[in-house]
Structure formats: C-alpha cells, structure tokens
N, C-alpha and C. Protein backbone atom coordinates (compact mmCIF):
# COMPACT_ATOMS: atom_id res chain seq x y z
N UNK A 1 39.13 -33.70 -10.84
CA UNK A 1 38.67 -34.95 -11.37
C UNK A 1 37.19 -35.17 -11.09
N UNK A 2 36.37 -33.99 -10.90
CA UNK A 2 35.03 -33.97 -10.69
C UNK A 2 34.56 -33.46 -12.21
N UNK A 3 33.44 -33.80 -12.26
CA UNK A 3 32.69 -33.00 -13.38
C UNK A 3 31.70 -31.68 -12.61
N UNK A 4 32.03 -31.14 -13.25
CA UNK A 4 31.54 -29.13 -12.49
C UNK A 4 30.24 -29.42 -13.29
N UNK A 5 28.86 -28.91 -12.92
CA UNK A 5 28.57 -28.23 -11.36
C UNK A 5 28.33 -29.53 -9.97
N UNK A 6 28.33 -30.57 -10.64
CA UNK A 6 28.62 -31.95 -9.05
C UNK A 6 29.71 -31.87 -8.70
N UNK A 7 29.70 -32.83 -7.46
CA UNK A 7 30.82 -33.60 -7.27
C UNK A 7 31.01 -34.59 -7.50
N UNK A 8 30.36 -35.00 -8.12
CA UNK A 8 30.27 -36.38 -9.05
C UNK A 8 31.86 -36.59 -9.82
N UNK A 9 32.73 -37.85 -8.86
CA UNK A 9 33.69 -38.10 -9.94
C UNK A 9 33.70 -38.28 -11.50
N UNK A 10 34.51 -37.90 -12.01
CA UNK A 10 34.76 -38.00 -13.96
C UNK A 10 35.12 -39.17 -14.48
N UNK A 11 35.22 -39.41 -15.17
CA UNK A 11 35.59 -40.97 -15.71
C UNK A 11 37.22 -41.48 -15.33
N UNK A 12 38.24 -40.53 -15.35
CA UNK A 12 39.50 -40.62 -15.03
C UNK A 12 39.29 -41.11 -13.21
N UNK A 13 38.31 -40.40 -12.58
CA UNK A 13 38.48 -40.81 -11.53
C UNK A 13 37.94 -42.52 -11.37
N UNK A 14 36.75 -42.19 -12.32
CA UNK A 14 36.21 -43.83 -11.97
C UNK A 14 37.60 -44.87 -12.20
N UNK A 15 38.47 -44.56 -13.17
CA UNK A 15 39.11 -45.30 -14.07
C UNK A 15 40.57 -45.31 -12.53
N UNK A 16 40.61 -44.81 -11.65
CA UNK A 16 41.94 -45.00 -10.71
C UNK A 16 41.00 -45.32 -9.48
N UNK A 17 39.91 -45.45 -9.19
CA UNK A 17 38.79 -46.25 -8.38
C UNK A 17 38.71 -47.56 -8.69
N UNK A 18 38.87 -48.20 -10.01
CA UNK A 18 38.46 -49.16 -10.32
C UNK A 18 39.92 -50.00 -10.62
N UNK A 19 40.56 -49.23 -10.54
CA UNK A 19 42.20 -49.67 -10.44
C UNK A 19 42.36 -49.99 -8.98
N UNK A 20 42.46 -48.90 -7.89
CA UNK A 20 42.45 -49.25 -6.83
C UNK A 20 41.51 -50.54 -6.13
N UNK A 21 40.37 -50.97 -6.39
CA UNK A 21 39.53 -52.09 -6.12
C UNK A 21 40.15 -52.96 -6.73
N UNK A 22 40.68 -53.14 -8.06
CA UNK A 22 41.35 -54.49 -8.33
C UNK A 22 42.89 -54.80 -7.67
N UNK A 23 43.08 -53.89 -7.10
CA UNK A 23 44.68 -53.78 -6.27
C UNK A 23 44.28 -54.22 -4.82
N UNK A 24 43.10 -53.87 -4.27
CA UNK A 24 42.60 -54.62 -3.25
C UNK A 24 41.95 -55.97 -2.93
N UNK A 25 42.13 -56.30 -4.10
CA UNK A 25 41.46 -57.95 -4.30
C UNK A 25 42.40 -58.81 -3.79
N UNK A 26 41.76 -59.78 -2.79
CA UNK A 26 43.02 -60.57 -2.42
C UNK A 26 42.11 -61.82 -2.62
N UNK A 27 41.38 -61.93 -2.73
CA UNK A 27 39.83 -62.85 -3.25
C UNK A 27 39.10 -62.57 -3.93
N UNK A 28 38.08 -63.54 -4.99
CA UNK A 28 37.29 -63.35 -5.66
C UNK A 28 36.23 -62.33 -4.68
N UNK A 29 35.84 -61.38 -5.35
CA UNK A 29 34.77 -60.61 -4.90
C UNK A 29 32.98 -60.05 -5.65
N UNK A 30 31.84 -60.40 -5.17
CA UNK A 30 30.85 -60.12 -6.43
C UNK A 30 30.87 -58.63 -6.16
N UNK A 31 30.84 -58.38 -7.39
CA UNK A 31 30.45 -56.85 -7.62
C UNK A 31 29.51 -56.60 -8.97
N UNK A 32 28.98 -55.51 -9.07
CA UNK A 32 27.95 -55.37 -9.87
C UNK A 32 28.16 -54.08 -10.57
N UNK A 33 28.43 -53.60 -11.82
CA UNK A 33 28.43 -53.08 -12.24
C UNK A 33 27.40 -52.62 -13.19
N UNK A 34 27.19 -50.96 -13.11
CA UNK A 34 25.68 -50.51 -13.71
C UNK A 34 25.86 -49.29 -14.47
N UNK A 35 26.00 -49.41 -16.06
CA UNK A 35 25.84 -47.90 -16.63
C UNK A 35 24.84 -47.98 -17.27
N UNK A 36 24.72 -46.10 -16.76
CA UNK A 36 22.90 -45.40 -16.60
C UNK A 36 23.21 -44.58 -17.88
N UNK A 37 22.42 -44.39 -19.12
CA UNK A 37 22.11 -43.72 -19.92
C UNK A 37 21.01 -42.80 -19.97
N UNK A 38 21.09 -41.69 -20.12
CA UNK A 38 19.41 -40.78 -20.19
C UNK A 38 19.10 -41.00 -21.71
N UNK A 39 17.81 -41.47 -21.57
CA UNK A 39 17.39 -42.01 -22.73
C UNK A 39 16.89 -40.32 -23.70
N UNK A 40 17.38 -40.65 -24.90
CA UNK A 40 17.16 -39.19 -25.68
C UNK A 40 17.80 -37.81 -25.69
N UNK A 41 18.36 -38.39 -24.65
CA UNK A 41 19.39 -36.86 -24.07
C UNK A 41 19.28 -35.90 -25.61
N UNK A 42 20.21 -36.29 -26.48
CA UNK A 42 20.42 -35.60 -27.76
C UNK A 42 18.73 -34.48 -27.69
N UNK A 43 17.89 -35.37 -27.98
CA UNK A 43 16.56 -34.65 -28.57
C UNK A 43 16.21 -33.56 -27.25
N UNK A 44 16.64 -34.20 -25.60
CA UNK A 44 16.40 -32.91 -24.91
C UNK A 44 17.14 -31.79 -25.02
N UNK A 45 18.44 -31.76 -25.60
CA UNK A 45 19.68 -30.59 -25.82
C UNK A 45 18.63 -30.08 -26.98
N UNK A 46 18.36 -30.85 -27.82
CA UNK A 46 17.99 -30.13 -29.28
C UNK A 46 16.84 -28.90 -28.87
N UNK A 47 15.84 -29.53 -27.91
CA UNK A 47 14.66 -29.13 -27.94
C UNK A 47 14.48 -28.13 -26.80
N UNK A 48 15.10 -28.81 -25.59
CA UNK A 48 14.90 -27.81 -24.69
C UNK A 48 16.22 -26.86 -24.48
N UNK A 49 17.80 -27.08 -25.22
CA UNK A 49 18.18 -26.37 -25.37
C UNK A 49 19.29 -26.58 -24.08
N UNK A 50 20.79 -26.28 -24.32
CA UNK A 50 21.88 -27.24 -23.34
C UNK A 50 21.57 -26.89 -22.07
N UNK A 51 21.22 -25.69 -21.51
CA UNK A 51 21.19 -25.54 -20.01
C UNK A 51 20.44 -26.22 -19.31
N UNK A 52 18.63 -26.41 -20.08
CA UNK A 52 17.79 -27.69 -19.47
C UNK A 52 18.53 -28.97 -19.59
N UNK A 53 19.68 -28.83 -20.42
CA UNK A 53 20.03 -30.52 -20.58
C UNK A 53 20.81 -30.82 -19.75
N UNK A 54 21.61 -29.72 -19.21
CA UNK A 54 22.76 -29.24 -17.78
C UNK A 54 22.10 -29.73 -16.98
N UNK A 55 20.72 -29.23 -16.84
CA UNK A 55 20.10 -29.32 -15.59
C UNK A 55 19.33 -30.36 -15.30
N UNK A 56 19.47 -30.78 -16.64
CA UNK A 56 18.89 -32.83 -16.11
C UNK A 56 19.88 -33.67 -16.17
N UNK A 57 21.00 -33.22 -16.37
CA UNK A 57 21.87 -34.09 -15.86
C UNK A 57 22.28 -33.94 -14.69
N UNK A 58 22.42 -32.69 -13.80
CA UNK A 58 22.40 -32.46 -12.42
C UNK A 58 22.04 -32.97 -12.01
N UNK A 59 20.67 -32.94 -12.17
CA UNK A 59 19.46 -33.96 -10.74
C UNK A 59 19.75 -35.09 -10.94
N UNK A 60 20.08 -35.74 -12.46
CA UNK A 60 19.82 -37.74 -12.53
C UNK A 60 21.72 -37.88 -11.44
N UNK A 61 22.61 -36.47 -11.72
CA UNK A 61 23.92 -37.51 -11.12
C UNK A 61 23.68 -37.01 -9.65
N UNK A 62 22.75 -36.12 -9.02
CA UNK A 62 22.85 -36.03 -7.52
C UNK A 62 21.72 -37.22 -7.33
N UNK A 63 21.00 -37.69 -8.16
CA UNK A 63 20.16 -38.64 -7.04
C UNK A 63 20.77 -40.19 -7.18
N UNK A 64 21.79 -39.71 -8.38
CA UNK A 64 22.68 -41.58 -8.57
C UNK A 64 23.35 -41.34 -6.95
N UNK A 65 24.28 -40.47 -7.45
CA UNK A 65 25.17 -40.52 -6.40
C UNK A 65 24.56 -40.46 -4.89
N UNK A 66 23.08 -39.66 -4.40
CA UNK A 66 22.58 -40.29 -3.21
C UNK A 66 22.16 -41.57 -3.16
N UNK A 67 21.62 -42.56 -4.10
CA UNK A 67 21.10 -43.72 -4.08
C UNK A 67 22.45 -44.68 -4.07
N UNK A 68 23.86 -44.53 -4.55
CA UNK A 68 25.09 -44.70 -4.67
C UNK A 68 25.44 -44.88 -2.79
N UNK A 69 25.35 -43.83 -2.28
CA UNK A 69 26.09 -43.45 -0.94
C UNK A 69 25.38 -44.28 -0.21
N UNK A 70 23.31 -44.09 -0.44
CA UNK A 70 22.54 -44.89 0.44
C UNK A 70 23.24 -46.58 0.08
N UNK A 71 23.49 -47.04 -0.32
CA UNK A 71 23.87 -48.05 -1.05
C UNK A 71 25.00 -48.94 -0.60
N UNK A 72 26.06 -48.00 0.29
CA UNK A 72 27.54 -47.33 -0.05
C UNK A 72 28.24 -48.38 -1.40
N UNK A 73 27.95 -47.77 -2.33
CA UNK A 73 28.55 -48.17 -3.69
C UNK A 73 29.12 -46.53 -4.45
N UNK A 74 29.64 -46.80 -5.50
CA UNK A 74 30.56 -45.79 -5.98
C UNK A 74 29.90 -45.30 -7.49
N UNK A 75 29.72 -43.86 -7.57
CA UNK A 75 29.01 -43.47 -8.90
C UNK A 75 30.19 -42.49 -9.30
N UNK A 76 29.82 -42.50 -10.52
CA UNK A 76 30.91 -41.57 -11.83
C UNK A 76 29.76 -41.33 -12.87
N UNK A 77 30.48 -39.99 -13.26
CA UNK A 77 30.14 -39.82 -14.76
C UNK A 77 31.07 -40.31 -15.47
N UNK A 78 30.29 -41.33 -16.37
CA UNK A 78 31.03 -42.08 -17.70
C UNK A 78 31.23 -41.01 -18.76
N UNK A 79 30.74 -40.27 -18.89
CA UNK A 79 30.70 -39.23 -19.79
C UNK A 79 29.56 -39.13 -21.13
N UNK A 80 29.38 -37.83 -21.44
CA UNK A 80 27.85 -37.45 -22.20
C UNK A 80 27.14 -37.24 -21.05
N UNK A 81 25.91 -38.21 -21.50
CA UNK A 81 24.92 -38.60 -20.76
C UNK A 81 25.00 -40.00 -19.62
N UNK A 82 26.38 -40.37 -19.68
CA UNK A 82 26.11 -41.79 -19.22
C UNK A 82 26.82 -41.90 -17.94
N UNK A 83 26.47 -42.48 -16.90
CA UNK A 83 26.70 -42.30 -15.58
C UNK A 83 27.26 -43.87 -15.60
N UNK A 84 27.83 -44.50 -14.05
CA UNK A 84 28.80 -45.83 -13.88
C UNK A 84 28.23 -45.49 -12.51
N UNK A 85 27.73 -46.65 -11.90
CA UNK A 85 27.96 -46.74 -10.52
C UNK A 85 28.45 -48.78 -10.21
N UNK A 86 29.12 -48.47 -9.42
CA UNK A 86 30.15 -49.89 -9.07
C UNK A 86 29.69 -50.33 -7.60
N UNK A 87 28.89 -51.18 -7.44
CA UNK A 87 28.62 -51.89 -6.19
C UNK A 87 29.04 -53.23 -5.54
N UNK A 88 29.28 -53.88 -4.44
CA UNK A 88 29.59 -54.43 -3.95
C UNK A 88 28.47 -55.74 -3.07
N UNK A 89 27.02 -56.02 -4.03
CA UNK A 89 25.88 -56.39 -3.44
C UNK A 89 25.87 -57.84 -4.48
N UNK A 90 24.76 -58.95 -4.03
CA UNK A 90 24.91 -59.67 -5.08
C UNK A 90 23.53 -59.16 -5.75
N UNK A 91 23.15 -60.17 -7.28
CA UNK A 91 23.29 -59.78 -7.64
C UNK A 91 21.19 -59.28 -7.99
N UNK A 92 21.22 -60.03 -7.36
CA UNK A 92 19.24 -59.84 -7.00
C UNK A 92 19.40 -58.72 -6.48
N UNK A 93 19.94 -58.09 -5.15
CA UNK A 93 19.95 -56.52 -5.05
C UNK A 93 20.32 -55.94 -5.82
N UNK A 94 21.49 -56.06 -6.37
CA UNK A 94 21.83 -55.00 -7.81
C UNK A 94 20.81 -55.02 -8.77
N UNK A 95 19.94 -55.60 -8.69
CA UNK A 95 18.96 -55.71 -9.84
C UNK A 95 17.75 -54.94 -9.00
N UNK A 96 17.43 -55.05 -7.96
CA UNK A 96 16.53 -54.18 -7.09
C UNK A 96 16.88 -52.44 -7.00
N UNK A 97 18.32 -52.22 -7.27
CA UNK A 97 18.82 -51.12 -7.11
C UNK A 97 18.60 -50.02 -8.51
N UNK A 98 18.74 -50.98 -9.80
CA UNK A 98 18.47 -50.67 -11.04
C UNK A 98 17.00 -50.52 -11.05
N UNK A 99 15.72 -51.45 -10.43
CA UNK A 99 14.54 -50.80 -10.06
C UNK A 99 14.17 -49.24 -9.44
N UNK A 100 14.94 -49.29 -8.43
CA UNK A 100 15.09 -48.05 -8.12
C UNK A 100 15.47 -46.82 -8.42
N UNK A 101 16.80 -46.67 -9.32
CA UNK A 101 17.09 -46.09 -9.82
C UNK A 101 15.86 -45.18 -11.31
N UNK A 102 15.15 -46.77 -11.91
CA UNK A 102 14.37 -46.09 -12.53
C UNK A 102 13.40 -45.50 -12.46
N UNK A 103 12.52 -46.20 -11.06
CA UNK A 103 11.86 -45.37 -10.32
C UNK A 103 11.98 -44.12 -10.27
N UNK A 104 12.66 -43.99 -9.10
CA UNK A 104 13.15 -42.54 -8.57
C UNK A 104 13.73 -41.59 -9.83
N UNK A 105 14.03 -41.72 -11.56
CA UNK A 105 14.44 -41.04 -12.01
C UNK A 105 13.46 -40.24 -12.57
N UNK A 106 12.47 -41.22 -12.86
CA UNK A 106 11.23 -40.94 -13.18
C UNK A 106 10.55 -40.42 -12.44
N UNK A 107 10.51 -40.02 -10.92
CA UNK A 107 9.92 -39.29 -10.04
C UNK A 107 10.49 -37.93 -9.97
N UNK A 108 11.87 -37.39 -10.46
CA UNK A 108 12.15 -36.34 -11.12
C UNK A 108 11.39 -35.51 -11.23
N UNK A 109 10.21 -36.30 -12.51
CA UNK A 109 9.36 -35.34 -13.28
C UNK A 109 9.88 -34.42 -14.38
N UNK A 110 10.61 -34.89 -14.89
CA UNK A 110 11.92 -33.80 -15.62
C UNK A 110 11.08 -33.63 -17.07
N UNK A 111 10.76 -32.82 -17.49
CA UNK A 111 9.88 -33.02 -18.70
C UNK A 111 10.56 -33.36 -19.70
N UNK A 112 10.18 -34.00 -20.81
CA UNK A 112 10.90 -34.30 -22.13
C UNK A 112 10.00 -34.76 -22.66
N UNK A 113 9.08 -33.46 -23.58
CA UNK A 113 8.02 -34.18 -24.19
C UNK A 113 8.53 -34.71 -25.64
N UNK A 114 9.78 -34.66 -25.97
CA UNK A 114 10.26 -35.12 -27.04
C UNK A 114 11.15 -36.57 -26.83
N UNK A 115 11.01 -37.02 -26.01
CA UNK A 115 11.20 -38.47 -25.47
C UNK A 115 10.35 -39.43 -26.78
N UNK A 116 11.27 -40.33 -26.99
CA UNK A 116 9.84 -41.68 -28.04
C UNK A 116 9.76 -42.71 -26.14
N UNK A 117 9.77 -42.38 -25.46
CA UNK A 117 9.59 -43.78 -24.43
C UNK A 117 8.11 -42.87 -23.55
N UNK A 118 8.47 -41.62 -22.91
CA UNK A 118 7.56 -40.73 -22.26
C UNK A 118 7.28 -39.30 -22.17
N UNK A 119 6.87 -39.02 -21.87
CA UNK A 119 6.76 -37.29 -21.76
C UNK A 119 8.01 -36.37 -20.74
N UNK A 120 8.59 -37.57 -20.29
CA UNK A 120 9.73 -37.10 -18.61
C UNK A 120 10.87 -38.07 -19.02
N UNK A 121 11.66 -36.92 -18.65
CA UNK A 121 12.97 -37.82 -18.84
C UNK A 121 13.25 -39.68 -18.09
N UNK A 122 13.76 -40.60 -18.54
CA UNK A 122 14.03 -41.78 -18.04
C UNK A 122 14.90 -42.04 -18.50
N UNK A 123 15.56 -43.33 -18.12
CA UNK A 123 16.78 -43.41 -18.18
C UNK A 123 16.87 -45.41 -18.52
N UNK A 124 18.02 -46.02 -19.53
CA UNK A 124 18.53 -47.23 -19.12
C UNK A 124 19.38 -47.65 -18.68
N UNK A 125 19.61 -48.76 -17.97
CA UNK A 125 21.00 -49.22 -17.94
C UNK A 125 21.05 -50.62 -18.09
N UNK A 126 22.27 -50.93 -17.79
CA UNK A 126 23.11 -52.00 -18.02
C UNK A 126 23.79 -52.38 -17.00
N UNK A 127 23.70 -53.36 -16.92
CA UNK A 127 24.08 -54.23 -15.25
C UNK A 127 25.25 -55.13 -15.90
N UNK A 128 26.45 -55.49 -14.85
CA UNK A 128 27.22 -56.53 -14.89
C UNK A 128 27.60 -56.90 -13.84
N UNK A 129 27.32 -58.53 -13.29
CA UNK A 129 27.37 -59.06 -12.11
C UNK A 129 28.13 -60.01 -11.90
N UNK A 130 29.26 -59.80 -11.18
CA UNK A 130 30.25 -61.29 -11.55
C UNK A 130 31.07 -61.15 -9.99
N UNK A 131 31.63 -62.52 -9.78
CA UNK A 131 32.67 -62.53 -8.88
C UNK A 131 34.04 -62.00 -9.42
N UNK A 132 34.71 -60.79 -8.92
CA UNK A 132 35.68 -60.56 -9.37
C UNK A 132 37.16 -60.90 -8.91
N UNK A 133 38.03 -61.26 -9.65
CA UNK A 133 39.63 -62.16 -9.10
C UNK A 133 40.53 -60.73 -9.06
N UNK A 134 40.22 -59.57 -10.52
CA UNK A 134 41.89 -58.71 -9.90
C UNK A 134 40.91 -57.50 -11.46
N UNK A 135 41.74 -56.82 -11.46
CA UNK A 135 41.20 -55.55 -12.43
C UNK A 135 40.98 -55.79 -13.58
N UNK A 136 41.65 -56.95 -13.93
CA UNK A 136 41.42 -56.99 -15.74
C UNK A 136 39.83 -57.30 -15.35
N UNK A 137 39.57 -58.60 -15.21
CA UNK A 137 38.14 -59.10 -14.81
C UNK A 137 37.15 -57.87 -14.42
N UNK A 138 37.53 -56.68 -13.65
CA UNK A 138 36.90 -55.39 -13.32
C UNK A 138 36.45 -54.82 -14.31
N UNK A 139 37.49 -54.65 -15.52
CA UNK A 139 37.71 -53.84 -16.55
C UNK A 139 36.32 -54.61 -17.58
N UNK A 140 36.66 -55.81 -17.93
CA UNK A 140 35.72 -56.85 -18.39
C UNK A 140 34.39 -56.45 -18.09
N UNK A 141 33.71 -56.48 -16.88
CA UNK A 141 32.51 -56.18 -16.14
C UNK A 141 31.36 -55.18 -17.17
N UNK A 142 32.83 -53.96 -16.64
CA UNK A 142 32.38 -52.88 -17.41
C UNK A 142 31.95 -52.92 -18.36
N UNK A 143 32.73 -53.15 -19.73
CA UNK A 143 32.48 -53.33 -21.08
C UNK A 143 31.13 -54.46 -21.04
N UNK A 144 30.90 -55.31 -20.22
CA UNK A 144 29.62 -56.06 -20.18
C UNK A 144 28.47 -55.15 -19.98
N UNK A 145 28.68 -54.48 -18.79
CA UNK A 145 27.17 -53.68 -18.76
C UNK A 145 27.46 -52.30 -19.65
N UNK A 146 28.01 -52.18 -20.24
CA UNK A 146 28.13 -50.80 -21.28
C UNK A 146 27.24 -51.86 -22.60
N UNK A 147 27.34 -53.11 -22.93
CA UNK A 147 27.48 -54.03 -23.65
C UNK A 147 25.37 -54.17 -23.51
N UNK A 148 25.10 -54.10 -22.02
CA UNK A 148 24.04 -54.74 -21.30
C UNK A 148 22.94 -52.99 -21.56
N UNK A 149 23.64 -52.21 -21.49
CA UNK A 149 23.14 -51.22 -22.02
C UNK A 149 22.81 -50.61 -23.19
N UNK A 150 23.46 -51.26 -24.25
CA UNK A 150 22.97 -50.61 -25.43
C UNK A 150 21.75 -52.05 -25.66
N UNK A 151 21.83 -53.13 -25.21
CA UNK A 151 20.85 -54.25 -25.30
C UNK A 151 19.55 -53.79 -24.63
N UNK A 152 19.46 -52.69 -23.36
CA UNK A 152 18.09 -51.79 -23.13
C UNK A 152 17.80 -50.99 -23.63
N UNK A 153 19.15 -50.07 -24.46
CA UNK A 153 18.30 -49.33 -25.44
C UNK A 153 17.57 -50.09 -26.50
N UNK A 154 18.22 -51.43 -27.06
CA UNK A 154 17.45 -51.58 -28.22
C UNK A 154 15.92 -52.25 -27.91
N UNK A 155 15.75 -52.99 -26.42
CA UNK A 155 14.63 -53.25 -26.06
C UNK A 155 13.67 -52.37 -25.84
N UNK A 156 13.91 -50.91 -26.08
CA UNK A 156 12.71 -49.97 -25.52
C UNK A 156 12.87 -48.93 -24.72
N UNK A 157 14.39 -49.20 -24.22
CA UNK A 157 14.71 -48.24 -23.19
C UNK A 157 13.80 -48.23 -21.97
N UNK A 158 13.73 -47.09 -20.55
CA UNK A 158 13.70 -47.03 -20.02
C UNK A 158 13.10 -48.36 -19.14
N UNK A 159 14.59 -49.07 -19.13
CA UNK A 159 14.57 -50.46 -18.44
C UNK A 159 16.22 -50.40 -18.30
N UNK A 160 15.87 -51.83 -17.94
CA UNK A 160 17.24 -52.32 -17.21
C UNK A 160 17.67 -53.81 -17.79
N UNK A 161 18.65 -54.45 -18.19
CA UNK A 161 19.46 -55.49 -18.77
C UNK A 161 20.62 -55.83 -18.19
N UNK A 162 20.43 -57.05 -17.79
CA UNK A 162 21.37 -57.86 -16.96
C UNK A 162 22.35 -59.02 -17.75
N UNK A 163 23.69 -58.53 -17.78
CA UNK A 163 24.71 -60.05 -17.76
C UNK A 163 25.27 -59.99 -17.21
N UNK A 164 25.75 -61.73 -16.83
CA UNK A 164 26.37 -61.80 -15.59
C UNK A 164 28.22 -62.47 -16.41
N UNK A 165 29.13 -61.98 -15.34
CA UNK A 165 30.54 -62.10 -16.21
C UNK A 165 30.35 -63.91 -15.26
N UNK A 166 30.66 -64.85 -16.03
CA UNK A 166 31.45 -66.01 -15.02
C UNK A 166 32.55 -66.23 -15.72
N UNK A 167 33.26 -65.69 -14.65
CA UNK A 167 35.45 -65.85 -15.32
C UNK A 167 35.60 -66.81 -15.09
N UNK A 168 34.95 -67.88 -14.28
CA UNK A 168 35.56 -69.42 -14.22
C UNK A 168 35.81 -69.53 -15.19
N UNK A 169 34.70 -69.45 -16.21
CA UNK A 169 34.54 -70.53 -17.55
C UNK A 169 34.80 -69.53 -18.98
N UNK A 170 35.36 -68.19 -18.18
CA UNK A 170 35.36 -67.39 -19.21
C UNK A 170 34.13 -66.97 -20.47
N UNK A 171 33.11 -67.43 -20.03
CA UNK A 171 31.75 -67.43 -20.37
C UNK A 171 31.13 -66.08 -19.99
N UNK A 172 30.18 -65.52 -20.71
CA UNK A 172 29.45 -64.71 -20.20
C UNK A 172 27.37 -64.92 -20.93
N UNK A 173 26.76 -64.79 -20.09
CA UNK A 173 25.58 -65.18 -20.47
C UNK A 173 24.37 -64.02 -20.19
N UNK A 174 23.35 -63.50 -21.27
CA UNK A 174 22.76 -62.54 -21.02
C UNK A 174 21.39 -63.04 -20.20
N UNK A 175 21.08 -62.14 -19.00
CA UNK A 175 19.89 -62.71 -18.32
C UNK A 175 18.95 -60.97 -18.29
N UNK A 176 17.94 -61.13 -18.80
CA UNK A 176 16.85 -60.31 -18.88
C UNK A 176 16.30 -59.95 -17.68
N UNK A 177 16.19 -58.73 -16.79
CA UNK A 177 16.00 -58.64 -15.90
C UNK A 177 14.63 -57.78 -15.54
N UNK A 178 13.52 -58.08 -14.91
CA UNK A 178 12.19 -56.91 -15.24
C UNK A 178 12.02 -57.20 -13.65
C-alpha cells in the first residue's frame, strides 16, 4: 500500500488513515487538510521524458513526507502528480506549512524549463481547515481542498488556496491565502 520507489503511503492507504481518524473522534477536532499538485507535470513527462518525471516526483514526495513527519502530520500520494498531507494544527500554521512547502519545493531546483509559471518545477495546493465531528465531515474536507486546489491552479499556480469547512452551519467559505 506504498507507492514504489517511496514509502510514501498510496491513496488506499490514505483512504483507511482517514477512516481510522474519523473512528477516533470522540470530539470535534481542527484538522487541515492539503492537496499538493506539481504544476505541469504532463509537459515535464512530455519534455523531459517519464524517468525525469519519476524522479521529480521522488524528491517533491520525500520532502512532503519529511516536512509531514517534521510536522508530525500524515502525507499520501493522491495519485498522478498529486500528493494529500492531513494535519492536526490550526489553521494559520497550516497555512505557514503550505508556505513552506512551496518554498522548499522550489529549492529543489528541479528544472522544468517548460513550466508556463517558472523554469523549476513548483507546485499548488489546496488547503481545507475545519473542526472535525466523525469521517463523513473528514471525507468533506478533502473534496474542499481538492476543490481549493484546482482554485490555485486557476489563479496562477504555484500558490496556495484556502477554505475553511464550518459543519456547524454546513457552510463552507473560500479565504485566499498569500
């Protein structure tokens, strides 16, 4: 339930991780949910050809998953190009963490001169920040920042986009995050 050559759990695993956390809820809990897209991926397979594209996805899921552990929060490959990491911070750090993340992906140095954002690979994501009651609400999250992510691709990409779930009111509201 890893994706080969990491140890980066697979989406099946995220998907009985994220089962197990809503089975442990005995209270509302904030958690923050964040999927990472490599922006262009397609045009780096095209151009530099699948093994460079192997090999930038290596480095972006070993430095999620160290920034994940430093963190102690939980990373997966969502699958493709798109990574999930699930934290337990509110929600101004989760938004400091998505700084970081783009930072540090971009310190890579990964070339992609066929990028429309830069010459080096970067990456967006999508944040979802809510108090959570039990798994459906978990499940919800997700689909928000998958939701919060295609809203950074259409801003420009290599950024970050924040909504936050409030299940009180069954409401959800988009907050722009820089």
């Amino acid at each position: 339930m890893h994706w080969c050559p990491t140890s980066l759990p697979n989406r099946r695993a995220f998907n009985n991780k994220l089962t197990q956390i809503g089975q442990q809820l005995s209270k509302p809990k904030s958690l923050s949910v964040m999927m990472i897209d490599l922006d262009f991926f397609k045009k780096l397979n095209d151009y530099y050809g699948h093994l460079q594209g192997d090999e930038a996805l290596i480095k972006v899921a070993a430095l999620l998953d160290e920034i994940a552990e430093k963190y102690n929060a939980f990373a997966a490959r969502w699958g493709g190009e798109e990574f999930v990491i699930v934290s337990q911070h509110a929600a101004k750090f989760s938004e400091h963490v998505c700084e970081e993340i783009l930072e540090e992906v971009r310190h890579l140095n990964i070339r992609h001169e066929h990028s429309e954002v830069a010459d080096i690979v970067t990456v967006s994501i999508g944040m979802c920040h809510a108090k959570i009651s039990n798994s459906e609400q978990l499940k919800i999250c997700c689909e928000l920042a998958d939701q919060a992510l295609y809203t950074a691709k259409q801003n420009g990409r290599n950024d970050f986009f924040s909504k936050s779930g409030n299940f009180d009111e069954d409401v959800c509201f988009p907050l722009k995050c820089q």
